[in-house]
Protein backbone atom coordinates (compact mmCIF):
# COMPACT_ATOMS: atom_id res chain seq x y z
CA UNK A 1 -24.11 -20.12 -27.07
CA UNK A 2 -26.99 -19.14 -29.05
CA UNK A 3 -30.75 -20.30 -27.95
CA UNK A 4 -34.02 -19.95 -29.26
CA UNK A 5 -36.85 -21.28 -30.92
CA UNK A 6 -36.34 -23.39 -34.12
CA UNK A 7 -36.56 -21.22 -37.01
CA UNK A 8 -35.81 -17.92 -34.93
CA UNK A 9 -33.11 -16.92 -36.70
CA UNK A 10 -29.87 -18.34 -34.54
CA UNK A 11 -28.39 -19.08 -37.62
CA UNK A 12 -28.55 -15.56 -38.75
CA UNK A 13 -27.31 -14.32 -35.46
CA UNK A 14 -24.20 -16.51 -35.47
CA UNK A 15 -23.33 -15.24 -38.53
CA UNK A 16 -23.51 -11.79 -37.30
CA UNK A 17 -21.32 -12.03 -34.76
CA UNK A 18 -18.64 -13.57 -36.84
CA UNK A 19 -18.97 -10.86 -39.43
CA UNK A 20 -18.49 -8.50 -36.25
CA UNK A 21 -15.55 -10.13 -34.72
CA UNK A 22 -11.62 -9.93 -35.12
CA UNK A 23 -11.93 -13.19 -37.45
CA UNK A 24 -14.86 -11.73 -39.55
CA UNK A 25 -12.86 -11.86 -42.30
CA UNK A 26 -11.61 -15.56 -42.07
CA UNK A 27 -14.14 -18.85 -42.97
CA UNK A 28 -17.52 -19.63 -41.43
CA UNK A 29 -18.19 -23.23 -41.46
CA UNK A 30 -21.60 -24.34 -40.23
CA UNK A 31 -22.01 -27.83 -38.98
CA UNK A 32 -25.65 -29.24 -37.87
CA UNK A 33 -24.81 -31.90 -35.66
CA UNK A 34 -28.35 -33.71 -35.89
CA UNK A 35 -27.52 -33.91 -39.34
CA UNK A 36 -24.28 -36.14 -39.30
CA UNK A 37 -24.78 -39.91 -38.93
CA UNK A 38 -23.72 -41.38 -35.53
CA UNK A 39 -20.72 -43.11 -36.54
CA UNK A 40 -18.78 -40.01 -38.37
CA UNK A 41 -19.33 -37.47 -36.30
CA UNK A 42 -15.50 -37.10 -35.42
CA UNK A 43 -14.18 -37.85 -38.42
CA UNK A 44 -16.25 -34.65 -39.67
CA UNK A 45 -15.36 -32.54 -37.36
CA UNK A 46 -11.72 -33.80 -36.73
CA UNK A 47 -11.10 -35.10 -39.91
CA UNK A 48 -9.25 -38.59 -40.22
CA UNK A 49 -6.54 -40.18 -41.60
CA UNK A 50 -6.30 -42.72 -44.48
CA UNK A 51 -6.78 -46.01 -43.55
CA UNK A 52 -8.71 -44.82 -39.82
CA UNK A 53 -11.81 -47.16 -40.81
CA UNK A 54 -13.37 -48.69 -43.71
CA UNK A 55 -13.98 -46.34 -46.72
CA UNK A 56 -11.24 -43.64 -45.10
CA UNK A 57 -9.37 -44.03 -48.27
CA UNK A 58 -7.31 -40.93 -48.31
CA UNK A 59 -7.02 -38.17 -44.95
CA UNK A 60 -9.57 -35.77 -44.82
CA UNK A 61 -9.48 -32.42 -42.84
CA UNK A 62 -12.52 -31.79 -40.91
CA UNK A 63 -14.30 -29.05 -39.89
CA UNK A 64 -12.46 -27.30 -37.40
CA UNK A 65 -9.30 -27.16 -38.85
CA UNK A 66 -11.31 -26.36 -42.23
CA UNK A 67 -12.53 -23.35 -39.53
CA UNK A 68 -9.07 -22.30 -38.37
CA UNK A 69 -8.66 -18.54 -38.41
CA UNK A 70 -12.90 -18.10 -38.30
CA UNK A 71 -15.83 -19.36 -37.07
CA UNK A 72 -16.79 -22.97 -36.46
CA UNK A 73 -20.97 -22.55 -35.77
CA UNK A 74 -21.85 -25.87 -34.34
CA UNK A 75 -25.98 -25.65 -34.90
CA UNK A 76 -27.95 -28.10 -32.93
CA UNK A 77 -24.94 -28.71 -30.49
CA UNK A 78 -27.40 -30.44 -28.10
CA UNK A 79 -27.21 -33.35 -30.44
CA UNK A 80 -23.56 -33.94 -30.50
CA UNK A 81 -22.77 -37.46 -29.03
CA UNK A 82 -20.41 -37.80 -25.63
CA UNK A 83 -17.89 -38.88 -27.16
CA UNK A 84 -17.19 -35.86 -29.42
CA UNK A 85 -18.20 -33.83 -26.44
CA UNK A 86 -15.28 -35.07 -24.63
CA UNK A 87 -12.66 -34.01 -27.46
CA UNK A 88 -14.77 -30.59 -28.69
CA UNK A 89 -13.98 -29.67 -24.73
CA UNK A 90 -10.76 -30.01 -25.27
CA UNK A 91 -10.33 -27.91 -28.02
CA UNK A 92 -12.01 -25.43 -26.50
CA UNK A 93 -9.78 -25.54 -23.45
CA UNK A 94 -6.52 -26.56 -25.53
CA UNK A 95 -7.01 -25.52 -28.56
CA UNK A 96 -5.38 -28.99 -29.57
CA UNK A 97 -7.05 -32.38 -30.86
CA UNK A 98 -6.02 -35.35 -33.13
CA UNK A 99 -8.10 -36.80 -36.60
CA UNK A 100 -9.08 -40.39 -36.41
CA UNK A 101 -6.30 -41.98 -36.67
CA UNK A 102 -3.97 -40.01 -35.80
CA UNK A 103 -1.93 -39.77 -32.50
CA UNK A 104 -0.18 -36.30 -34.00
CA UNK A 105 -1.96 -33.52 -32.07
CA UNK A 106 -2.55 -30.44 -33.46
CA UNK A 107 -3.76 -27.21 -32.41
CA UNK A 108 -5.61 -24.90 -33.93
CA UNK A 109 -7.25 -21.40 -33.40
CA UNK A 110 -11.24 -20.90 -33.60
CA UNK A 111 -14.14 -19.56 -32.22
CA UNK A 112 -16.64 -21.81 -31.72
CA UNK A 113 -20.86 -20.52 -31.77
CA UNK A 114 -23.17 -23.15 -31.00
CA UNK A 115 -26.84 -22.97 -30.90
CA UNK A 116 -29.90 -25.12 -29.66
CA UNK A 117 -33.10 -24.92 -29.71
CA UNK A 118 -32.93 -27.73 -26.97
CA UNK A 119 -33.25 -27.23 -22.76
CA UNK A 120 -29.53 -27.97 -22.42
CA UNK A 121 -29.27 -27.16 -18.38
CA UNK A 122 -32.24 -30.24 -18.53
CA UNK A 123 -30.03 -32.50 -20.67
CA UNK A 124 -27.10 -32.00 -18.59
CA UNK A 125 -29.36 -33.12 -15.56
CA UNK A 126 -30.41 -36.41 -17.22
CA UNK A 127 -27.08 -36.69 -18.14
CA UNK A 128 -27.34 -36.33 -22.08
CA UNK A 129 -24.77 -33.69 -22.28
CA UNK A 130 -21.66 -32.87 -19.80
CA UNK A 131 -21.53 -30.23 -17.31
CA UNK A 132 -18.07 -28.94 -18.13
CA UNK A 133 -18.91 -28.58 -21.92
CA UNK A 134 -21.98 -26.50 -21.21
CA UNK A 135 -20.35 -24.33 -18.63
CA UNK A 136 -17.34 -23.85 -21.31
CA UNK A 137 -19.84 -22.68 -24.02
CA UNK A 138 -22.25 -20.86 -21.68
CA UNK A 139 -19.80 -18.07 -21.47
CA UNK A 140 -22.16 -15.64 -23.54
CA UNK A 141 -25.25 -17.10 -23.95
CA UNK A 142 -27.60 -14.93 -26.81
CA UNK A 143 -31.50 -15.90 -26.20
CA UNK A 144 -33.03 -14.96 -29.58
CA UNK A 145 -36.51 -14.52 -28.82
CA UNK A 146 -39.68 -15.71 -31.43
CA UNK A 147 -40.53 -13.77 -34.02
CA UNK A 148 -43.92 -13.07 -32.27
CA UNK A 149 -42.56 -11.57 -29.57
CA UNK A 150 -39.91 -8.99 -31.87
CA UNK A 151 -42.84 -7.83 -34.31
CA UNK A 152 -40.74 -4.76 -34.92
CA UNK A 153 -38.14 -6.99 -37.09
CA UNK A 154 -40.43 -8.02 -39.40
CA UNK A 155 -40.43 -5.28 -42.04
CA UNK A 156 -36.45 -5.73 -41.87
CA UNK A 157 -36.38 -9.13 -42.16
CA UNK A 158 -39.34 -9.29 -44.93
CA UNK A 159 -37.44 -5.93 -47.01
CA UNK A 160 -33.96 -8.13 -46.47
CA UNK A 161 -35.75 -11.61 -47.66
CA UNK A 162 -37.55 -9.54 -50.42
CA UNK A 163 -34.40 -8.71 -51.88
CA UNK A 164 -32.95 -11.86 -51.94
CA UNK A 165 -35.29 -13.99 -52.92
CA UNK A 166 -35.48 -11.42 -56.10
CA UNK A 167 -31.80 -11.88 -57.02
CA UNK A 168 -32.11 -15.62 -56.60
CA UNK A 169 -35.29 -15.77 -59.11
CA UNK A 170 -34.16 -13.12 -61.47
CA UNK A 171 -36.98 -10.81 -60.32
CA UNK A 172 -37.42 -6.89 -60.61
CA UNK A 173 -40.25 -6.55 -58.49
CA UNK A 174 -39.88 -3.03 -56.92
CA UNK A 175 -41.25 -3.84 -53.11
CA UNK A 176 -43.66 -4.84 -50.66
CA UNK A 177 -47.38 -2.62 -50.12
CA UNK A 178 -47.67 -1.13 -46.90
CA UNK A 179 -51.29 -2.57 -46.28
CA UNK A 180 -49.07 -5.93 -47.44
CA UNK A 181 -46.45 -5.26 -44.69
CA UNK A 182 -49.55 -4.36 -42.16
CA UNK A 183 -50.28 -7.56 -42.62
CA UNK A 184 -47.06 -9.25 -42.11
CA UNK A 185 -46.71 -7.70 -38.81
CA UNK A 186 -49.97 -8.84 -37.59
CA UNK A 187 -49.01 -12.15 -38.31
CA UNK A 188 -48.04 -14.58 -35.43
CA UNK A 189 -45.66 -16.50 -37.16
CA UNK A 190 -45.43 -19.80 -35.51
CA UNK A 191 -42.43 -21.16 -38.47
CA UNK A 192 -40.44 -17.85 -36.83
CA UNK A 193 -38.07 -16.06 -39.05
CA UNK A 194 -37.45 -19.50 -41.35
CA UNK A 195 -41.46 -19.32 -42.69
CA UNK A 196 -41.30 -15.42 -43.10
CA UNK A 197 -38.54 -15.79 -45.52
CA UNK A 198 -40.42 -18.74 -47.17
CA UNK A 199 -43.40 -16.75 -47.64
CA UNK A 200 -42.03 -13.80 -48.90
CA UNK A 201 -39.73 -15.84 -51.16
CA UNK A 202 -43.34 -17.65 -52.72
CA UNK A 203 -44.59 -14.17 -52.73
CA UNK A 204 -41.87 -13.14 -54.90
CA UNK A 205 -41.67 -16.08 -57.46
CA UNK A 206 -45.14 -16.43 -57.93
CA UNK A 207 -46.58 -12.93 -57.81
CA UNK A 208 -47.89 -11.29 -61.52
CA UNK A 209 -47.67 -7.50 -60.11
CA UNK A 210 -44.74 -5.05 -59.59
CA UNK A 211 -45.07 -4.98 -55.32
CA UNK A 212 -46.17 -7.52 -53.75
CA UNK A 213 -49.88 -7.17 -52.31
CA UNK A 214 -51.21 -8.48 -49.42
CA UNK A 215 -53.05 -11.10 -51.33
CA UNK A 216 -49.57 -12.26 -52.40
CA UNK A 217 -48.73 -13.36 -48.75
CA UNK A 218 -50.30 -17.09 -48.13
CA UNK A 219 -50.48 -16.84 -43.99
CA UNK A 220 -51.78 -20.13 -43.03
CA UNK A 221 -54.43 -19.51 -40.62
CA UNK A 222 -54.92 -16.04 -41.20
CA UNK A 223 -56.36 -16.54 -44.71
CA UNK A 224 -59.21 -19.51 -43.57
């Protein structure tokens, strides 16, 4: 279970430890549960079978057997309704679940990450998310602190950004200035790790010199 501010990089962790693990070399499927409308949310992570509801016009696998033999990282897991709380428990525990539809169980082998930016020991209080569930994925809990608070990461994270945001735009810009990285450091960086890489990423597309400067950094706030 992975926690932390939004935009502190819990994405990035969970996909470090499934590169690290014995199933770094199977699939890493990502799921944001906030993202998936009320009503499908176990047909997309259990897949269903033709015919389950209207529009289920032929079966589809969902994302943990998609996940089998890797990683199923289940971002924003404090948004998953009860229902699918009640059969993601079980396949935790089992290792066994059925699609919509279906009364054929079938078991699978994954390892689950899930992250939150959310209080999820308050939302099991008010009774928004179950007890067991969160004890089951509280096994290791990773706190992934804000960027301000890990100002030694920065020149990794800005170097690593730098040179990805140069493949993607076709770029041969040779680096970053130190007074540029200086600057970068300072910075308190309320957007976390997600608005360092879309800085450096504007930096990169819309700078006219060689390394980046530290007028090529916009820092809201710290340029008024």
């Amino acid at each position: 279970l992975i926690l932390g501010e939004t935009g502190a990089g819990k994405g990035l962790a969970a996909r470090t430890v499934h590169r690290l693990s014995r199933v770094g070399d199977g699939p890493f499927i990502q799921v944001s549960c906030g993202a998936i409308p009320q009503g499908l949310v176990e047909s997309e992570l259990f897949g269903h079978e033709r015919g389950a509801f209207t529009g289920a016009v032929s079966r589809k696998l969902g994302k943990v057997e998609l996940a089998a033999g890797g990683s199923l990282f289940l971002d924003e897991i404090g948004e998953l309704p009860p229902p699918a709380q009640a059969t993601l428990l079980r396949v935790l525990e089992e290792g066994a679940f059925e699609r919509v539809g279906s009364s054929h169980t079938l078991t699978v082998d994954v390892r689950v990450i899930a992250a939150t930016n959310r209080d999820l020991t308050r939302a099991v209080e008010t009774g928004e998310f179950r007890t067991d569930l969160y004890h089951r994925l509280n096994v290791v809990p990773i706190v992934v602190p804000p960027l301000r608070h890990r100002a030694t990461d920065v020149p990794r994270l800005a170097r690593h950004f730098f040179e990805r945001s140069c493949r993607r735009a076709g770029r041969a810009l040779r680096g970053i200035s130190e007074d540029a990285m200086s600057r970068l450091v300072a910075y308190s960086w309320p957007g976390n790790v997600r608005e360092l890489a879309n800085v450096v990423e504007r930096a990169v597309v819309l700078s006219s010199e060689p390394v980046l400067g530290a007028a090529a950094f916009h820092l809201p706030g710290a340029d008024d």
